[in-house]
N, C-alpha and C. Protein backbone atom coordinates (compact mmCIF):
# COMPACT_ATOMS: atom_id res chain seq x y z
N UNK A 1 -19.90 -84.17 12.71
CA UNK A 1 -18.51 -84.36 12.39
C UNK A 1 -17.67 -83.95 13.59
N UNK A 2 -16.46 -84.93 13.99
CA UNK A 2 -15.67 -84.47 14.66
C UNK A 2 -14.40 -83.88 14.22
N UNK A 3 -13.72 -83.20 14.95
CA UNK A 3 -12.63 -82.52 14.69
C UNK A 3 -11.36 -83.48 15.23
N UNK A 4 -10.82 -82.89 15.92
CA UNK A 4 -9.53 -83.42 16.81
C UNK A 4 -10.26 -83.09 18.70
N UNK A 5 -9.99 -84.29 18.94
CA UNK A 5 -10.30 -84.70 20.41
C UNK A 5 -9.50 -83.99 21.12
N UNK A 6 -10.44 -83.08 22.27
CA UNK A 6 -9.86 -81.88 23.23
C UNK A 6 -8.55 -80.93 22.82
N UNK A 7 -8.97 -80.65 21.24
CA UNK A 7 -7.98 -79.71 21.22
C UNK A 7 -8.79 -78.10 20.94
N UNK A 8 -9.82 -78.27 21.22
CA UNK A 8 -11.00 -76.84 20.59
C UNK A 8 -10.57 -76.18 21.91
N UNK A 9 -10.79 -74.52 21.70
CA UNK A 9 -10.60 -73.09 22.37
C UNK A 9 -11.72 -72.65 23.30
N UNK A 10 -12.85 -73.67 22.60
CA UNK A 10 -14.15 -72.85 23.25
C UNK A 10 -14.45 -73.05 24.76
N UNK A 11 -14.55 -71.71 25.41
CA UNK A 11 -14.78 -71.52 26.55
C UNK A 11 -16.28 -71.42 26.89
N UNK A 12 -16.58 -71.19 27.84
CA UNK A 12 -18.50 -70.04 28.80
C UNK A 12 -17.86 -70.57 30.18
N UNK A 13 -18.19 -68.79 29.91
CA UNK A 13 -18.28 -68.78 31.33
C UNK A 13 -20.38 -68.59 31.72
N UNK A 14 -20.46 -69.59 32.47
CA UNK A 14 -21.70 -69.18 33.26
C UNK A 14 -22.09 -67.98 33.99
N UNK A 15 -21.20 -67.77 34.55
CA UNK A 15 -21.54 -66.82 35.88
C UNK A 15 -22.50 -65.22 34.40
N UNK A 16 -21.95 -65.53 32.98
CA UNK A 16 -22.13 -64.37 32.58
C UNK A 16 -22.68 -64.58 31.60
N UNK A 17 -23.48 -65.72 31.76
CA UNK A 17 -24.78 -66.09 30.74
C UNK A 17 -25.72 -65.87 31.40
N UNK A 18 -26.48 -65.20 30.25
CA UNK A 18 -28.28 -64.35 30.83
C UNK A 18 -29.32 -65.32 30.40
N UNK A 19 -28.52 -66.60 29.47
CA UNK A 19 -29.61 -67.47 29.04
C UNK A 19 -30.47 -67.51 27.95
N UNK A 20 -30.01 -66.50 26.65
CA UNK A 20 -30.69 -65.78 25.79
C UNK A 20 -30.89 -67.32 24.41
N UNK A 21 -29.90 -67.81 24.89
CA UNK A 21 -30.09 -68.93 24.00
C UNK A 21 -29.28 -69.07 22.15
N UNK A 22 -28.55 -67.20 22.09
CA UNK A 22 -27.88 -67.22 20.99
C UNK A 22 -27.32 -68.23 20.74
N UNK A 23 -26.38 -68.89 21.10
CA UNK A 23 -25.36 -69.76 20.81
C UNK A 23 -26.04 -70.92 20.11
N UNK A 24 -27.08 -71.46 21.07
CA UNK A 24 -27.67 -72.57 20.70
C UNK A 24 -28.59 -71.88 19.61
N UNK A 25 -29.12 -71.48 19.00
CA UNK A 25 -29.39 -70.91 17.56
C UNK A 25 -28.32 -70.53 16.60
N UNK A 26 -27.08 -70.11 17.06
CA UNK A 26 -26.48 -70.11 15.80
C UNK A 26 -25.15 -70.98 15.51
N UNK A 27 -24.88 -72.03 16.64
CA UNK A 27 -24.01 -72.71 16.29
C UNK A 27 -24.43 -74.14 15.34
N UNK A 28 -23.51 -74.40 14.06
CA UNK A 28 -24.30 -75.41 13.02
C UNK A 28 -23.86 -77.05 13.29
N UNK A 29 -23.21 -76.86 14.57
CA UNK A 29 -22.79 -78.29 14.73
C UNK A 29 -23.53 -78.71 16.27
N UNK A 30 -24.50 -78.19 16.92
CA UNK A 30 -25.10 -78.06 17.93
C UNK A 30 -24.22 -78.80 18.87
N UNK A 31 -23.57 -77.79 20.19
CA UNK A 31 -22.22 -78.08 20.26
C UNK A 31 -22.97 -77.32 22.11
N UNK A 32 -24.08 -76.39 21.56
CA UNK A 32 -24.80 -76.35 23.25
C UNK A 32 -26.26 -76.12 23.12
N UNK A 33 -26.48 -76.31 24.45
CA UNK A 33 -27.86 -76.50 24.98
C UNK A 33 -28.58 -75.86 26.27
N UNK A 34 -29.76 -75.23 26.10
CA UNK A 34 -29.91 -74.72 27.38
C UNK A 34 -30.40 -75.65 28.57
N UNK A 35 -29.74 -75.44 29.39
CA UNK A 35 -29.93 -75.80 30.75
C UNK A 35 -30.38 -75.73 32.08
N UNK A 36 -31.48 -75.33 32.35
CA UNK A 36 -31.68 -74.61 33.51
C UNK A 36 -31.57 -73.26 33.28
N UNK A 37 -31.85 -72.71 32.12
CA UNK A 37 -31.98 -71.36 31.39
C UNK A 37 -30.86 -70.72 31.13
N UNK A 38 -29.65 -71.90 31.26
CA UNK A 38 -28.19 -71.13 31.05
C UNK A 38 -27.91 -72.38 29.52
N UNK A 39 -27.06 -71.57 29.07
CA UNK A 39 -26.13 -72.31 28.11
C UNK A 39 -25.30 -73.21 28.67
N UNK A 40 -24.93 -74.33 28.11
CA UNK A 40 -23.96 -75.55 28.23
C UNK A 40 -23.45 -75.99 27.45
N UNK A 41 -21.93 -76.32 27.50
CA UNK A 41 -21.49 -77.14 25.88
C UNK A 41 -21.84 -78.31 26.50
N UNK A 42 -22.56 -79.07 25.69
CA UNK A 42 -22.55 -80.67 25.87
C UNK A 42 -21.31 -81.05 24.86
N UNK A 43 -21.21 -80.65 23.82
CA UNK A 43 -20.29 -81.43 22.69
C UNK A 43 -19.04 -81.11 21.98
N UNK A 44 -18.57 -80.36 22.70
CA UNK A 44 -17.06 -79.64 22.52
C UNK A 44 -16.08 -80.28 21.38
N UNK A 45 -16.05 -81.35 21.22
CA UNK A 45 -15.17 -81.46 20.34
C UNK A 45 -16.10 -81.38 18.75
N UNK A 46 -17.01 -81.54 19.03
CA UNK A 46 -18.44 -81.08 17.63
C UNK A 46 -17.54 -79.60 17.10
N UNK A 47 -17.52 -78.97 17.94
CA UNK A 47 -16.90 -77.59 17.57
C UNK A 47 -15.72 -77.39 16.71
N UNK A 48 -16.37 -76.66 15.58
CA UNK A 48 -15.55 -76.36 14.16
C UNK A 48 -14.59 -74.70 14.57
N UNK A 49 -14.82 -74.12 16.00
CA UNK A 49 -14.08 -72.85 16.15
C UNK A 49 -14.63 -71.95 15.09
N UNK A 50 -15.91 -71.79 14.71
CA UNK A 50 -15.89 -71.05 13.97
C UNK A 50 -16.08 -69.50 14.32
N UNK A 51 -16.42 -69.34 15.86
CA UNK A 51 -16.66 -68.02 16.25
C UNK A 51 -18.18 -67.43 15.91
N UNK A 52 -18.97 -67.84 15.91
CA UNK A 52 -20.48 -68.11 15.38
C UNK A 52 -20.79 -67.66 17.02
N UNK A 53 -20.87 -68.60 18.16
CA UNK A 53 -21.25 -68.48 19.46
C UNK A 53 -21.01 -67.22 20.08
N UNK A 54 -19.30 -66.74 19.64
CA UNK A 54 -18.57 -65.76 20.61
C UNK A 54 -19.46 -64.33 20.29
N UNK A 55 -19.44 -64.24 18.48
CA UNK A 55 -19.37 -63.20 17.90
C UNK A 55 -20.94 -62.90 18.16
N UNK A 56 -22.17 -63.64 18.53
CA UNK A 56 -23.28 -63.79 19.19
C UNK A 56 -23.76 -63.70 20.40
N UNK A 57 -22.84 -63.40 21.32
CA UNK A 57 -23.20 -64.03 22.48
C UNK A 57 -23.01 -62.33 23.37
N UNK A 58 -24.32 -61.44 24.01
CA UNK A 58 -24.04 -60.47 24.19
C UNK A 58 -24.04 -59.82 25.64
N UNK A 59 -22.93 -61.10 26.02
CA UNK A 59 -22.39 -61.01 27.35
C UNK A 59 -20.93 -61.25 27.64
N UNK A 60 -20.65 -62.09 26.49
CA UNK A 60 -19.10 -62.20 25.86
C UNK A 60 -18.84 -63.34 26.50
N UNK A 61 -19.55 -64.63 27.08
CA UNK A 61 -19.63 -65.13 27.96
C UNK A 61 -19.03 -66.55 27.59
N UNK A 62 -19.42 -66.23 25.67
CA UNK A 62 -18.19 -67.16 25.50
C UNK A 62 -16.71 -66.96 24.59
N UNK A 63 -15.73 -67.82 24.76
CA UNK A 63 -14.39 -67.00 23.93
C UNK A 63 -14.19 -68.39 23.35
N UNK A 64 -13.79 -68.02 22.11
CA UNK A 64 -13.22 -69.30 21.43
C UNK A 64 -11.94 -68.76 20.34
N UNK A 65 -11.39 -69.27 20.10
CA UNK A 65 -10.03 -69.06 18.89
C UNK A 65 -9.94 -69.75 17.67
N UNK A 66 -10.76 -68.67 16.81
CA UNK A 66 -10.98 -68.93 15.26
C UNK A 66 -9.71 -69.98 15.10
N UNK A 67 -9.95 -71.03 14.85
CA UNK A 67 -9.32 -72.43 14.59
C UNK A 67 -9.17 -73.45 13.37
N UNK A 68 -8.52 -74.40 12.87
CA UNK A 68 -8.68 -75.19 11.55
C UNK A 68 -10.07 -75.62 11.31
N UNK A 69 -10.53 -75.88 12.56
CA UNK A 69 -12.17 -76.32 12.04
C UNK A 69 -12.80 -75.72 10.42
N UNK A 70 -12.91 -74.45 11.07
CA UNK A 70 -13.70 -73.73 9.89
C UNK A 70 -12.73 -73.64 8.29
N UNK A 71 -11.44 -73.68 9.01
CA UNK A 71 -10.65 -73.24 7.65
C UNK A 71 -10.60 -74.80 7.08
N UNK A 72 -11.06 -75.62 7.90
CA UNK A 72 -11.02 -76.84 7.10
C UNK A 72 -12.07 -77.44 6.23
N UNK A 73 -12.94 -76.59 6.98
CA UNK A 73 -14.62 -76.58 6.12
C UNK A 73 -14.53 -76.01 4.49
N UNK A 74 -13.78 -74.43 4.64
CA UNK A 74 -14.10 -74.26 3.75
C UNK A 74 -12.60 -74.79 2.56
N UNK A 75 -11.54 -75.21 3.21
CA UNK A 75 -10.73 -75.80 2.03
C UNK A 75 -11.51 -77.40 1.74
N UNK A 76 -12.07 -77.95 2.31
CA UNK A 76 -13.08 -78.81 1.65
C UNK A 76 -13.87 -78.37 0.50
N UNK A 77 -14.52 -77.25 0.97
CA UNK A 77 -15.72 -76.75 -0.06
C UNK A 77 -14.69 -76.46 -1.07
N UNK A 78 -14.07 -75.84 -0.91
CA UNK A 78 -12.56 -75.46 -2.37
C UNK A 78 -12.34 -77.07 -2.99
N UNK A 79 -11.90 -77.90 -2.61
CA UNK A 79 -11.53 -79.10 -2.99
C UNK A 79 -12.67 -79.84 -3.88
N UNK A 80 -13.92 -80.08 -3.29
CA UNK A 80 -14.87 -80.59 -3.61
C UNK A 80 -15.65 -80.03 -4.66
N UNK A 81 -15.35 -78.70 -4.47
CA UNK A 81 -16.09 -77.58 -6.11
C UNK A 81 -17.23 -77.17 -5.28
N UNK A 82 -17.73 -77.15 -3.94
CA UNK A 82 -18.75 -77.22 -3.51
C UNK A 82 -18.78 -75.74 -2.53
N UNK A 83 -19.87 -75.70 -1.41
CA UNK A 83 -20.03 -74.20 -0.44
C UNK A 83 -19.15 -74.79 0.83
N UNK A 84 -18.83 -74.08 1.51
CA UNK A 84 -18.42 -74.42 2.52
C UNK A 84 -18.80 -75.84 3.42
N UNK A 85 -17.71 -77.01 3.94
CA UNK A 85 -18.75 -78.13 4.39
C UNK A 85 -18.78 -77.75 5.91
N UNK A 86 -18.49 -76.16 6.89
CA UNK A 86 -18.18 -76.01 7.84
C UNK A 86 -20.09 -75.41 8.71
N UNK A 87 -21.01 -75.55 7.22
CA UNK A 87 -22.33 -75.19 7.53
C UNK A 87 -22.60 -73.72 7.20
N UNK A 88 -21.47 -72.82 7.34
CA UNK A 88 -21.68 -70.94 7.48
C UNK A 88 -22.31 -70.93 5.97
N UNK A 89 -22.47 -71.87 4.98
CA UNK A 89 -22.86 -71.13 3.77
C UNK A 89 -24.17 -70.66 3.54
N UNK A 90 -24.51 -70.41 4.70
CA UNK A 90 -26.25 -69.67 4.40
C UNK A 90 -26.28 -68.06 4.36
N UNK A 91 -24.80 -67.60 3.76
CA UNK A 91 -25.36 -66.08 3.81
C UNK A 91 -24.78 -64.98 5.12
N UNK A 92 -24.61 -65.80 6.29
CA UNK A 92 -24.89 -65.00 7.48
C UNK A 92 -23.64 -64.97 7.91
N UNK A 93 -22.34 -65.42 6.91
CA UNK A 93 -21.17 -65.08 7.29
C UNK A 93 -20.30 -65.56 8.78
N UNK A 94 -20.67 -67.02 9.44
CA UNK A 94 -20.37 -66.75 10.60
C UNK A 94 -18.65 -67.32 10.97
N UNK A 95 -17.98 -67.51 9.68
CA UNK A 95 -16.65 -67.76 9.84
C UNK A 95 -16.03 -66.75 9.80
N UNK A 96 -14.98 -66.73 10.98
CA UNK A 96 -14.15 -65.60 10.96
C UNK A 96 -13.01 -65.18 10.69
């Protein structure tokens, strides 16, 4: 699912990725990828802002700004009678 075209927060900086690969494990819209043992967004506008990457990432290497994405996920799931459609409904809390 896309959001709105180049309007997402999410940053990385490289210089301060160790390559651990968090992001790409816990982001649910696979939005990066490792590269040459560093993280990369390939798909930026994929990104729901949910803060999943930032709140993971233990170099701080990336910053993003909790955004409508997620709040739009879960006023879907409200609408629909359903769990969140933003993916976080497994428990692990990653909307912020």
């Amino acid at each position: 699912m896309k959001y709105l075209k180049d309007v997402v927060t999410l940053k990385l900086d490289k210089d301060k990725c160790l390559g651990c690969s968090m992001c790409v494990n816990v982001c649910p819209h696979a939005v990066f990828e490792m590269r040459n043992k560093k993280a990369e967004i390939i798909d930026r506008d994929s990104c729901m802002e949910c803060g999943a990457c930032a709140k993971n990432c233990p170099t701080q290497a990336i910053t993003v700004k909790s955004g409508v994405g997620c709040a739009a996920g879960i006023i879907n799931g409200i609408l629909k009678g359903t769990e969140p459609t933003c993916d976080c409904s497994d428990g692990k809390s990653c909307c912020g």
